[in-house]
PDB file of N, CA and C in Angstrom:
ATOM      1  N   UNK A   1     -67.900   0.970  28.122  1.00  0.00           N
ATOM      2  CA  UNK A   1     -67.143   2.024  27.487  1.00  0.00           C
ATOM      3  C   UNK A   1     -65.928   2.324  28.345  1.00  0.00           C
ATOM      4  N   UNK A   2     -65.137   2.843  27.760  1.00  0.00           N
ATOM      5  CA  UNK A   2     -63.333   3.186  28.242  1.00  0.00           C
ATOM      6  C   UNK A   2     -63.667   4.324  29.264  1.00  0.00           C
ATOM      7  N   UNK A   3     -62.932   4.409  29.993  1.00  0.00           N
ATOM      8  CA  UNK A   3     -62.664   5.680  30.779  1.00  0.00           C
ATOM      9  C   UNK A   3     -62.252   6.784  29.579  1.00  0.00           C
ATOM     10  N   UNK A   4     -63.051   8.071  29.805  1.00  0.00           N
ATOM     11  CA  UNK A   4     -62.122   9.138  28.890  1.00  0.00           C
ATOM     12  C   UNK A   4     -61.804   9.900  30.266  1.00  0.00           C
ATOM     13  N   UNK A   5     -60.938  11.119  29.954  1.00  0.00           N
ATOM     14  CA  UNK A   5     -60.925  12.094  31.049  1.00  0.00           C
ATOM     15  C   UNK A   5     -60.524  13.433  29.692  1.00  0.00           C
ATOM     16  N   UNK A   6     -61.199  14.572  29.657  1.00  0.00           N
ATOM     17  CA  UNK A   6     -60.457  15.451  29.093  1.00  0.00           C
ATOM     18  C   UNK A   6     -60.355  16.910  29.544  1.00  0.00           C
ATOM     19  N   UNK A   7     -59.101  17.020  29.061  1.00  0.00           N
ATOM     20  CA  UNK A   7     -58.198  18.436  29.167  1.00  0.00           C
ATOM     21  C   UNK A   7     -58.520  19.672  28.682  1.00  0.00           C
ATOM     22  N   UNK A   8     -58.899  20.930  29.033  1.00  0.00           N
ATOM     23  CA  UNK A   8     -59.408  22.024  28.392  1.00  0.00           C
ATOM     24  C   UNK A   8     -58.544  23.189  29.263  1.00  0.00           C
ATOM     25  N   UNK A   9     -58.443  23.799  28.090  1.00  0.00           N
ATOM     26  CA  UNK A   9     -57.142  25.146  28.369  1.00  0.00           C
ATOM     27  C   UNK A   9     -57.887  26.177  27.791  1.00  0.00           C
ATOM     28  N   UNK A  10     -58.178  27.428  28.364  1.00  0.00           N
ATOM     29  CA  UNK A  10     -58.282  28.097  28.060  1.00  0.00           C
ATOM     30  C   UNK A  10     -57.815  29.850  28.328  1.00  0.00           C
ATOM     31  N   UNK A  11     -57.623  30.908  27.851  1.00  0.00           N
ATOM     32  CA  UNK A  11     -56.975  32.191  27.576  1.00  0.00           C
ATOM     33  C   UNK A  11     -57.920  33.018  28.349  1.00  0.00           C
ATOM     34  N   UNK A  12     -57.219  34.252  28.617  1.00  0.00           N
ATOM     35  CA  UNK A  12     -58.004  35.224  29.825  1.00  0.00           C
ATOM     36  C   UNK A  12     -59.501  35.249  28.848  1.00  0.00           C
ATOM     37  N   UNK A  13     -59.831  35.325  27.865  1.00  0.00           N
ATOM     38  CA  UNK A  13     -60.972  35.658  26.984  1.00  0.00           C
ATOM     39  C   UNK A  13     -62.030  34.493  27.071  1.00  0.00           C
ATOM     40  N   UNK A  14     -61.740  33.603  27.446  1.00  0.00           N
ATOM     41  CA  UNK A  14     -62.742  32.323  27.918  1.00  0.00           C
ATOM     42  C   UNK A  14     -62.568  31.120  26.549  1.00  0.00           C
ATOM     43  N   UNK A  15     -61.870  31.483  25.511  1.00  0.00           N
ATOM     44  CA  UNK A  15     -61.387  30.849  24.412  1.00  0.00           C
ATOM     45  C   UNK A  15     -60.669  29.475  24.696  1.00  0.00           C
ATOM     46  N   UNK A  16     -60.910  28.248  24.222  1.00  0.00           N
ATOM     47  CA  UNK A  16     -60.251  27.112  24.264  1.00  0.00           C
ATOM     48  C   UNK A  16     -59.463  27.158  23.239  1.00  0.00           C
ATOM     49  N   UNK A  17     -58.100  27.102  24.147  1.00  0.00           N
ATOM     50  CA  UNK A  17     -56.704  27.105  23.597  1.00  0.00           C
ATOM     51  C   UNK A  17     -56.184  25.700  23.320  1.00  0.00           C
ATOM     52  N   UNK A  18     -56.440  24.913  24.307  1.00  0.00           N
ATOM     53  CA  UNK A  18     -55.999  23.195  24.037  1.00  0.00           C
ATOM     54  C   UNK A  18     -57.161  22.442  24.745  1.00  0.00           C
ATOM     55  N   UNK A  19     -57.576  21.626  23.745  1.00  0.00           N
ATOM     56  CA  UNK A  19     -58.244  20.639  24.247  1.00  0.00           C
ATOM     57  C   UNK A  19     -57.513  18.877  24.149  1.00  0.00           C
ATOM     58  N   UNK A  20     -57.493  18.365  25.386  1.00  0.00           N
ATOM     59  CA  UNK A  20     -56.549  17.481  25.292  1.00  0.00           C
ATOM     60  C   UNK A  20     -57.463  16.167  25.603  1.00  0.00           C
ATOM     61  N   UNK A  21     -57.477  14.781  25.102  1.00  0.00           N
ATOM     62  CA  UNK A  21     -58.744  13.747  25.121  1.00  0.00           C
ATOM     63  C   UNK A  21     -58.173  12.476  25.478  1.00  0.00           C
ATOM     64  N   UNK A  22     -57.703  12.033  26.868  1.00  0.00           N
ATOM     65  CA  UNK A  22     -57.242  10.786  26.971  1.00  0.00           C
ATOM     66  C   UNK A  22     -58.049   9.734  26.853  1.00  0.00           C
ATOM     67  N   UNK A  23     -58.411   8.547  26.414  1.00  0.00           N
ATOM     68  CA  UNK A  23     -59.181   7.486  26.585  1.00  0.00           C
ATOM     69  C   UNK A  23     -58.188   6.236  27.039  1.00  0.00           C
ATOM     70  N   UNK A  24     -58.814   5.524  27.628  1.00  0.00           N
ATOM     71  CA  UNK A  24     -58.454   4.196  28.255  1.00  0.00           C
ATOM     72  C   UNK A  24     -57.034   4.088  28.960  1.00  0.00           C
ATOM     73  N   UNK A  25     -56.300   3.279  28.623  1.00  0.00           N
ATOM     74  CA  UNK A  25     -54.766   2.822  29.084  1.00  0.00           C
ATOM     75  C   UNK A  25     -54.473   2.953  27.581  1.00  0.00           C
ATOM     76  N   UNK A  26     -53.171   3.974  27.905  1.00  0.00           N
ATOM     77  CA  UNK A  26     -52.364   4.324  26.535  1.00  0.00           C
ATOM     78  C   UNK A  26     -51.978   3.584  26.307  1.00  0.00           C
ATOM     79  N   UNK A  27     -51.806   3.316  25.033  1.00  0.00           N
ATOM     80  CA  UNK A  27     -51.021   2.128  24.663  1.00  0.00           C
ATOM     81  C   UNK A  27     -49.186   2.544  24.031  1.00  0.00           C
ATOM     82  N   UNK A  28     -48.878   1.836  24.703  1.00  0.00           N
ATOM     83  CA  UNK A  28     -47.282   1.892  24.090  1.00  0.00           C
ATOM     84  C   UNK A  28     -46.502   0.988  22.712  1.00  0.00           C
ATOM     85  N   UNK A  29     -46.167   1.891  22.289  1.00  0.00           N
ATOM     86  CA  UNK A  29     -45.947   1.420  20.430  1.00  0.00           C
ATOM     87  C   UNK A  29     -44.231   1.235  21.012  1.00  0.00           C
ATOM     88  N   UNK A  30     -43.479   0.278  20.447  1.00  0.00           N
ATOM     89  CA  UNK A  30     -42.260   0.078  20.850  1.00  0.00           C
ATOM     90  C   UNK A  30     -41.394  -0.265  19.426  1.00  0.00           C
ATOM     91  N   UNK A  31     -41.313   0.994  18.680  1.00  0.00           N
ATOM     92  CA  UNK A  31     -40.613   0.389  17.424  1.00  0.00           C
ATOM     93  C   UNK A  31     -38.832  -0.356  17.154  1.00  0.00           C
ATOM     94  N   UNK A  32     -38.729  -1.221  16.862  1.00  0.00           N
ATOM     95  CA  UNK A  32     -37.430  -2.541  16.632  1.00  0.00           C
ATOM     96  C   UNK A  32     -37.046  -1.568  15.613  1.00  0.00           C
ATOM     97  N   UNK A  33     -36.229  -1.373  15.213  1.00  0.00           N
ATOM     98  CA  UNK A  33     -35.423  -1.278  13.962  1.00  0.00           C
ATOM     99  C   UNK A  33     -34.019  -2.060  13.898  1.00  0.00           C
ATOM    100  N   UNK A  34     -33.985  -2.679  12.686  1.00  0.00           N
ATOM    101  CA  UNK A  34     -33.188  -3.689  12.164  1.00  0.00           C
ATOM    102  C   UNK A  34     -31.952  -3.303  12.477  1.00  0.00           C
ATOM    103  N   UNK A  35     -30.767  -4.009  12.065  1.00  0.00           N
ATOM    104  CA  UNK A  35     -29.364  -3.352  11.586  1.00  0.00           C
ATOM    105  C   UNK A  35     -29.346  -3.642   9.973  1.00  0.00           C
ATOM    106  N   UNK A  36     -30.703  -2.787   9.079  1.00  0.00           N
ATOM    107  CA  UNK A  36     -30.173  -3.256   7.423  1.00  0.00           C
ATOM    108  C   UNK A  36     -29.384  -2.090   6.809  1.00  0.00           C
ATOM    109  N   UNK A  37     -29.555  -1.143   8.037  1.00  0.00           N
ATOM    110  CA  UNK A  37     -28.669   0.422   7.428  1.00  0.00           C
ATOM    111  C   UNK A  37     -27.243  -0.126   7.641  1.00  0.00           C
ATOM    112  N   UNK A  38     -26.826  -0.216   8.422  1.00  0.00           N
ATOM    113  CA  UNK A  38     -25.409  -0.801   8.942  1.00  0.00           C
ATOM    114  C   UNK A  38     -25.216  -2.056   8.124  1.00  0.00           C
ATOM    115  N   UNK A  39     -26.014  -3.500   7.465  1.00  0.00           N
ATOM    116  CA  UNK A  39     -25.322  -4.336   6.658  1.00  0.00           C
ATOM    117  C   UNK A  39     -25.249  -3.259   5.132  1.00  0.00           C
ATOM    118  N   UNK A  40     -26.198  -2.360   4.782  1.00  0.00           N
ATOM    119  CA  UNK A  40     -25.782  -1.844   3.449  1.00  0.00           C
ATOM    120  C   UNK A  40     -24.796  -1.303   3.456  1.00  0.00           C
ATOM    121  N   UNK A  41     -24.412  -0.265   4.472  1.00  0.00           N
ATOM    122  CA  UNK A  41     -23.380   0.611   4.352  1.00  0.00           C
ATOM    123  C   UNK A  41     -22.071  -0.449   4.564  1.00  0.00           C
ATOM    124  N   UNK A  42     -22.340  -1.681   5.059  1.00  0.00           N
ATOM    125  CA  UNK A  42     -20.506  -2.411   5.108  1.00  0.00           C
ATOM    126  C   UNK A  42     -20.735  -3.147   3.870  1.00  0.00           C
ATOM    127  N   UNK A  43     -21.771  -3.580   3.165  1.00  0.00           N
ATOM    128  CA  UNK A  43     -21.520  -4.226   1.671  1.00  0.00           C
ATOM    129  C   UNK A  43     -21.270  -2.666   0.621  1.00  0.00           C
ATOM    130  N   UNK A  44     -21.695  -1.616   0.805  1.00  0.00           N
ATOM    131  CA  UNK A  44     -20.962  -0.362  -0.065  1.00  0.00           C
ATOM    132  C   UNK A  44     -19.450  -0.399   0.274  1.00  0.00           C
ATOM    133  N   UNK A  45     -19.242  -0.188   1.818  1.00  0.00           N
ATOM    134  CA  UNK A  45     -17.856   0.160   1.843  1.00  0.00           C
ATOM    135  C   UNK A  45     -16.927  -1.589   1.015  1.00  0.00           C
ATOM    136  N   UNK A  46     -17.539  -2.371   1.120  1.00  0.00           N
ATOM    137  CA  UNK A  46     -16.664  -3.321   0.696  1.00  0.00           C
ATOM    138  C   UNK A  46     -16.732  -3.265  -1.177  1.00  0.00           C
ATOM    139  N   UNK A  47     -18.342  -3.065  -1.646  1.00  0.00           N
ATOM    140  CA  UNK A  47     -17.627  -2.478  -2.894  1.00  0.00           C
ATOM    141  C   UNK A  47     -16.709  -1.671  -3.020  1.00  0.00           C
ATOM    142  N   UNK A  48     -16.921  -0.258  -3.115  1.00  0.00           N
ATOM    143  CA  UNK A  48     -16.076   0.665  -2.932  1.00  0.00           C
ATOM    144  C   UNK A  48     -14.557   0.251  -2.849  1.00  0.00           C
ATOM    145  N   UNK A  49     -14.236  -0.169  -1.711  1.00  0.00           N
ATOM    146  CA  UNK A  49     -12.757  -0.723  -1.508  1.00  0.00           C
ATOM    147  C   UNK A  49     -12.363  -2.037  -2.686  1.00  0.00           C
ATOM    148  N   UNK A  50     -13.360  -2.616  -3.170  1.00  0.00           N
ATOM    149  CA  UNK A  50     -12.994  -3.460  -4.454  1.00  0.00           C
ATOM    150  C   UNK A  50     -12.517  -2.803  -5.418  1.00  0.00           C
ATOM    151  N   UNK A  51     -13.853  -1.885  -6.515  1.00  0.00           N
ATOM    152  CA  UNK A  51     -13.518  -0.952  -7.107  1.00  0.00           C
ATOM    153  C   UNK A  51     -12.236  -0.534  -7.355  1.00  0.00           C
ATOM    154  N   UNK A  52     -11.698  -0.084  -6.137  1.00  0.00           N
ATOM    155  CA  UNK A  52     -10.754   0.739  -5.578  1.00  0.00           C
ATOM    156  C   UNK A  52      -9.673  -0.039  -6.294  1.00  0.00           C
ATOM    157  N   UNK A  53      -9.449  -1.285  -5.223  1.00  0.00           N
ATOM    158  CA  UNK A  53      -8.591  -2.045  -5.449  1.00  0.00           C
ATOM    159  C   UNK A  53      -8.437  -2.551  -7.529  1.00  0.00           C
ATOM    160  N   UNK A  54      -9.408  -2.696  -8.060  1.00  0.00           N
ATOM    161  CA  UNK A  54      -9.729  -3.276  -9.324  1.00  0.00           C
ATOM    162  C   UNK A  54      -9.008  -2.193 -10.160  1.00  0.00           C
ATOM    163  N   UNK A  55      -9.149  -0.574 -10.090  1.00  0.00           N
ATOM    164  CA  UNK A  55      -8.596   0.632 -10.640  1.00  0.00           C
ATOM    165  C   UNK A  55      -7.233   0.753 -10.442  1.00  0.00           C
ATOM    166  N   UNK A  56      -6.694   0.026  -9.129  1.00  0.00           N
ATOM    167  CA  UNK A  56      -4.970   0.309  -8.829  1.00  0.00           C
ATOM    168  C   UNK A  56      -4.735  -0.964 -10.099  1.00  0.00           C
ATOM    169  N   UNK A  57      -5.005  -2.027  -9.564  1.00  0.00           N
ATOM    170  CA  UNK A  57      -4.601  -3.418  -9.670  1.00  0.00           C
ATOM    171  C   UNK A  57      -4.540  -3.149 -11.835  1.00  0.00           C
ATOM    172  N   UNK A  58      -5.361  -2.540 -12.390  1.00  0.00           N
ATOM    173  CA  UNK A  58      -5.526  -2.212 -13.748  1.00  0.00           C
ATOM    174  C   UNK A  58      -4.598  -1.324 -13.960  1.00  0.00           C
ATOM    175  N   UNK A  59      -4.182   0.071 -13.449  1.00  0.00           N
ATOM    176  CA  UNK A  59      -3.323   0.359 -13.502  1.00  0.00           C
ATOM    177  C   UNK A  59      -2.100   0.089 -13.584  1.00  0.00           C
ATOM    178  N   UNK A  60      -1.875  -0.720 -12.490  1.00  0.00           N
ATOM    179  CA  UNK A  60      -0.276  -1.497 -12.533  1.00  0.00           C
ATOM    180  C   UNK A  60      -0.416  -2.158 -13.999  1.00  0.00           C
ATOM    181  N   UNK A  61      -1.379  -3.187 -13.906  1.00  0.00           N
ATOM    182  CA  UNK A  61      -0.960  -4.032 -15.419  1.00  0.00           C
ATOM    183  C   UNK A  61      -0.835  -2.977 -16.420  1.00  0.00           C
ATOM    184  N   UNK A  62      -1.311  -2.014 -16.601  1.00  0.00           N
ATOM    185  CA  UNK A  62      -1.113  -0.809 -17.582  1.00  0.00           C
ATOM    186  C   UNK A  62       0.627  -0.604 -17.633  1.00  0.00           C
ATOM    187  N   UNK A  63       0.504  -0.515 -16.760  1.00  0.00           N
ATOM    188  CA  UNK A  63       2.382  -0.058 -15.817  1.00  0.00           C
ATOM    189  C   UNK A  63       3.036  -0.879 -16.961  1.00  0.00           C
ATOM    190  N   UNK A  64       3.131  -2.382 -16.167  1.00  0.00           N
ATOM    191  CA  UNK A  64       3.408  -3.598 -16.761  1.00  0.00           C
ATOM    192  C   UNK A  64       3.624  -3.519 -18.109  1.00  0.00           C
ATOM    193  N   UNK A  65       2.357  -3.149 -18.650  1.00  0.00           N
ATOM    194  CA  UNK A  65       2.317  -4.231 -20.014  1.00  0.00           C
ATOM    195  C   UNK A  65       2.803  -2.684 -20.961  1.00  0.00           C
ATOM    196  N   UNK A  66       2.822  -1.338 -20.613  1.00  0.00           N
ATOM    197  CA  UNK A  66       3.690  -0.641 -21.306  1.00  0.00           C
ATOM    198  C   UNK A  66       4.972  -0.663 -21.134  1.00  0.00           C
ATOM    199  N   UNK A  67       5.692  -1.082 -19.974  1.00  0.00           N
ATOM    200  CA  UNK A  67       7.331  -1.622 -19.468  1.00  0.00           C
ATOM    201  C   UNK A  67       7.745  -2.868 -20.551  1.00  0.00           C
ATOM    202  N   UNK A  68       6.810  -3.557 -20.910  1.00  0.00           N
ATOM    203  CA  UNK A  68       6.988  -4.893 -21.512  1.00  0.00           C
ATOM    204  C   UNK A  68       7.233  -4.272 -22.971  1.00  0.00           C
ATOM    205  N   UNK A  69       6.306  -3.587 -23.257  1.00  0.00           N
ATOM    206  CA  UNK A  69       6.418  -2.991 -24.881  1.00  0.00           C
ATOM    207  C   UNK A  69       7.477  -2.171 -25.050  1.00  0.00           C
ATOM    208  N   UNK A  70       7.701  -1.125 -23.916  1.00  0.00           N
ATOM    209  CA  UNK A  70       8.875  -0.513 -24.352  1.00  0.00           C
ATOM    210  C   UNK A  70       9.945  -1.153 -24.114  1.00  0.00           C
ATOM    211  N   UNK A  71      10.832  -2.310 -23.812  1.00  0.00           N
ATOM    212  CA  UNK A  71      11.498  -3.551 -23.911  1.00  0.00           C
ATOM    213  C   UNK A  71      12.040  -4.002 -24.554  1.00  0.00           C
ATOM    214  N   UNK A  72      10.790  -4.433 -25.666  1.00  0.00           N
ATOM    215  CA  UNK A  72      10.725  -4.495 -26.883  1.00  0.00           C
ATOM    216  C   UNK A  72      11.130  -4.087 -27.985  1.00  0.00           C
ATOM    217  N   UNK A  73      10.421  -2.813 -27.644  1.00  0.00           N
ATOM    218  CA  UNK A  73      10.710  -1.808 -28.974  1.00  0.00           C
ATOM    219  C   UNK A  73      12.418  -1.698 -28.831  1.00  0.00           C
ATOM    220  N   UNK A  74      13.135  -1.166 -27.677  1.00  0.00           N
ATOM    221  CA  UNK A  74      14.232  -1.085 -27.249  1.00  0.00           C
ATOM    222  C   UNK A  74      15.219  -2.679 -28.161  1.00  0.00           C
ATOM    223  N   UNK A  75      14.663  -3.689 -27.436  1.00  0.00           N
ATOM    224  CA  UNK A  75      15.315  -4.868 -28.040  1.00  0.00           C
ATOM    225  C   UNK A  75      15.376  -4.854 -29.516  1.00  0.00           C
ATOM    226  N   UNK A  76      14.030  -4.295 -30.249  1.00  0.00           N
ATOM    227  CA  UNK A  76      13.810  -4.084 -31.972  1.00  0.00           C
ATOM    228  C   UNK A  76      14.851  -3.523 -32.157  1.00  0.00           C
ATOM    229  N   UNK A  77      14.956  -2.136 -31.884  1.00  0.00           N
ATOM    230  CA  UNK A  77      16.011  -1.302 -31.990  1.00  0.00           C
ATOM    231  C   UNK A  77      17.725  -1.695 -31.837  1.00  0.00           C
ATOM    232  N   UNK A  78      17.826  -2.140 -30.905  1.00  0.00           N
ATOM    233  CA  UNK A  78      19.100  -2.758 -30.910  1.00  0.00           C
ATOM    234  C   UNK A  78      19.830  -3.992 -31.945  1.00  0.00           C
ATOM    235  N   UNK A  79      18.303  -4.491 -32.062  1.00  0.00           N
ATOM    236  CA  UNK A  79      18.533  -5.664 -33.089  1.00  0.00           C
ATOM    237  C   UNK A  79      19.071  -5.187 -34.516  1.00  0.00           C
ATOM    238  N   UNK A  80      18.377  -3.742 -34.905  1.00  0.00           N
ATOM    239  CA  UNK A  80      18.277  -3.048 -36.159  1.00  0.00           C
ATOM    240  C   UNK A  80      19.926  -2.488 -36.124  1.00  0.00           C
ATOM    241  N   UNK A  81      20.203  -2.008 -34.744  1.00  0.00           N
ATOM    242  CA  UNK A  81      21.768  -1.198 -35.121  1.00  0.00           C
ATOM    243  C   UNK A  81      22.958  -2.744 -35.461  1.00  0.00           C
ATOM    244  N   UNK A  82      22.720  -3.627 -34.159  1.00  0.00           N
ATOM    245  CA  UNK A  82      23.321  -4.089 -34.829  1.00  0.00           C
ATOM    246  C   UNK A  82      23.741  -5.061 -36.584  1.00  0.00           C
ATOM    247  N   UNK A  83      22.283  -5.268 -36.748  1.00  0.00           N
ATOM    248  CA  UNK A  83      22.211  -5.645 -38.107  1.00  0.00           C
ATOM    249  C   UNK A  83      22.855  -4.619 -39.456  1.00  0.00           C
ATOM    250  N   UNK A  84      22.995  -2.671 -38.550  1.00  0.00           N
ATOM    251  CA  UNK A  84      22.916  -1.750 -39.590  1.00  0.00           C
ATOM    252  C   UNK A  84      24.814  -2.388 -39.560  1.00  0.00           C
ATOM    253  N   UNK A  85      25.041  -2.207 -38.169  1.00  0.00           N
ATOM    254  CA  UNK A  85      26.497  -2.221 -38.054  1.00  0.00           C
ATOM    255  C   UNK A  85      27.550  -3.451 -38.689  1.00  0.00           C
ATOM    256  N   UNK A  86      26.614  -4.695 -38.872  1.00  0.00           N
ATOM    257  CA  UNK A  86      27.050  -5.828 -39.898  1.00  0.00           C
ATOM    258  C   UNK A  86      26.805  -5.681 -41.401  1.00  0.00           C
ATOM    259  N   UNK A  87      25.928  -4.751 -41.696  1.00  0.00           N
ATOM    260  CA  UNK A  87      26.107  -4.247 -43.490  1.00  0.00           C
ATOM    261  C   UNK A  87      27.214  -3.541 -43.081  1.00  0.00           C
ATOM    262  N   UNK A  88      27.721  -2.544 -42.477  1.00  0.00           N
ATOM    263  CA  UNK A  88      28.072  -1.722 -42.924  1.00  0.00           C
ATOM    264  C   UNK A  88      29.771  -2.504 -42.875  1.00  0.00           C
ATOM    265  N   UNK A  89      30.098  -3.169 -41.786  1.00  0.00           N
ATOM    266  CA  UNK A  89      31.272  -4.290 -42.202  1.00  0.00           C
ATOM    267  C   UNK A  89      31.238  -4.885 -43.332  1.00  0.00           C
ATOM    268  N   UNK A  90      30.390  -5.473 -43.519  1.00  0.00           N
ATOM    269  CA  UNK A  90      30.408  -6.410 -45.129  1.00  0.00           C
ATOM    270  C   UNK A  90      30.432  -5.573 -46.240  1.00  0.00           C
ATOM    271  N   UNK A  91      29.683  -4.446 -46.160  1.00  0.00           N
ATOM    272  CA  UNK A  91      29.929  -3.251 -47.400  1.00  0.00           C
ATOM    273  C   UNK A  91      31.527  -3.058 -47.457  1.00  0.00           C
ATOM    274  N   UNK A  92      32.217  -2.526 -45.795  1.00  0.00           N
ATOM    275  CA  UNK A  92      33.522  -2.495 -46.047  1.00  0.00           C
ATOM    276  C   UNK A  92      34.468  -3.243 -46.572  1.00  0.00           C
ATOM    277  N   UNK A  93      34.113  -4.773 -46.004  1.00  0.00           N
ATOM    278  CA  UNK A  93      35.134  -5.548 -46.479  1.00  0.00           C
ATOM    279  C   UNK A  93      34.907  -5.950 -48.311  1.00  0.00           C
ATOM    280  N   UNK A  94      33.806  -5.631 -48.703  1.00  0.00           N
ATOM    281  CA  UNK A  94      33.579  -5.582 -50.307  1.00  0.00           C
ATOM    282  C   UNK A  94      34.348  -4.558 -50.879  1.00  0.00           C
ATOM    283  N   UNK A  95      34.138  -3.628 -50.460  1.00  0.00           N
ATOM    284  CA  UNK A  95      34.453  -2.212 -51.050  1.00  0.00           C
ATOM    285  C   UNK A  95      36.295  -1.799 -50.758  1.00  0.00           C
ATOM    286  N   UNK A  96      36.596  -2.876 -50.221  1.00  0.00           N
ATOM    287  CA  UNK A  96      38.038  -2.463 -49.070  1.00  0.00           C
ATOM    288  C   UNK A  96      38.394  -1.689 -48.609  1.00  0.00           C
ATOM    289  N   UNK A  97      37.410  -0.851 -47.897  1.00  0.00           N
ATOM    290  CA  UNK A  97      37.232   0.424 -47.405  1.00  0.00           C
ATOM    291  C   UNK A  97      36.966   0.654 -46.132  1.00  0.00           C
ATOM    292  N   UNK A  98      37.959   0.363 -45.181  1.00  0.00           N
ATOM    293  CA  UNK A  98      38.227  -0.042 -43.723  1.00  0.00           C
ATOM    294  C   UNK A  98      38.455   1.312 -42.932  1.00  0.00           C
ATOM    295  N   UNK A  99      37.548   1.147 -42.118  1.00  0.00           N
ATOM    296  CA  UNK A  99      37.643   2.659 -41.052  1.00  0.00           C
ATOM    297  C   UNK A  99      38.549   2.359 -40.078  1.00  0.00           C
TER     298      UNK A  99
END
């Protein structure tokens, strides 16, 4: 059998306050912990900063592709005056009614 040795505490009243129970050679527990907190948190921060990047990068093309349309519409428009501004010559020169 192990060596025990035990500890007894007691209060002016003769009451056991701590009883303490060593047996054998303590044994020492030596817990490792990984680095898997530290690889999750740098694969979050690298989502995150994707994300990130994916929300600007969508934005701009938003930017873009409404710059492109209004362009457009602009070019429509110009196309229309000048087409209004060639009736309205040919009406004149029909009508011989020169501004």
């Amino acid at each position: 059998m192990s060596e025990e040795r035990i500890t007894e505490r007691t209060d002016a009243t003769g009451n056991v306050t701590e009883r303490v129970i060593e047996r054998g050679n303590p044994s020492t527990v030596v817990e490792r912990r990984g680095s898997g907190g530290l690889v999750i948190a740098f694969i979050l921060l690298i989502a995150v900063a994707l994300v990130g990047f994916y929300l600007v990068s969508m934005n701009n093309q938003e930017t873009r592709q409404t710059d492109a349309i209004s362009r457009a519409a602009d070019s429509v428009g110009e196309g229309a005056r000048k087409a209004g501004d060639a009736a309205d010559r040919a009406a004149d020169k029909y009508t011989g009614d020169n501004k």
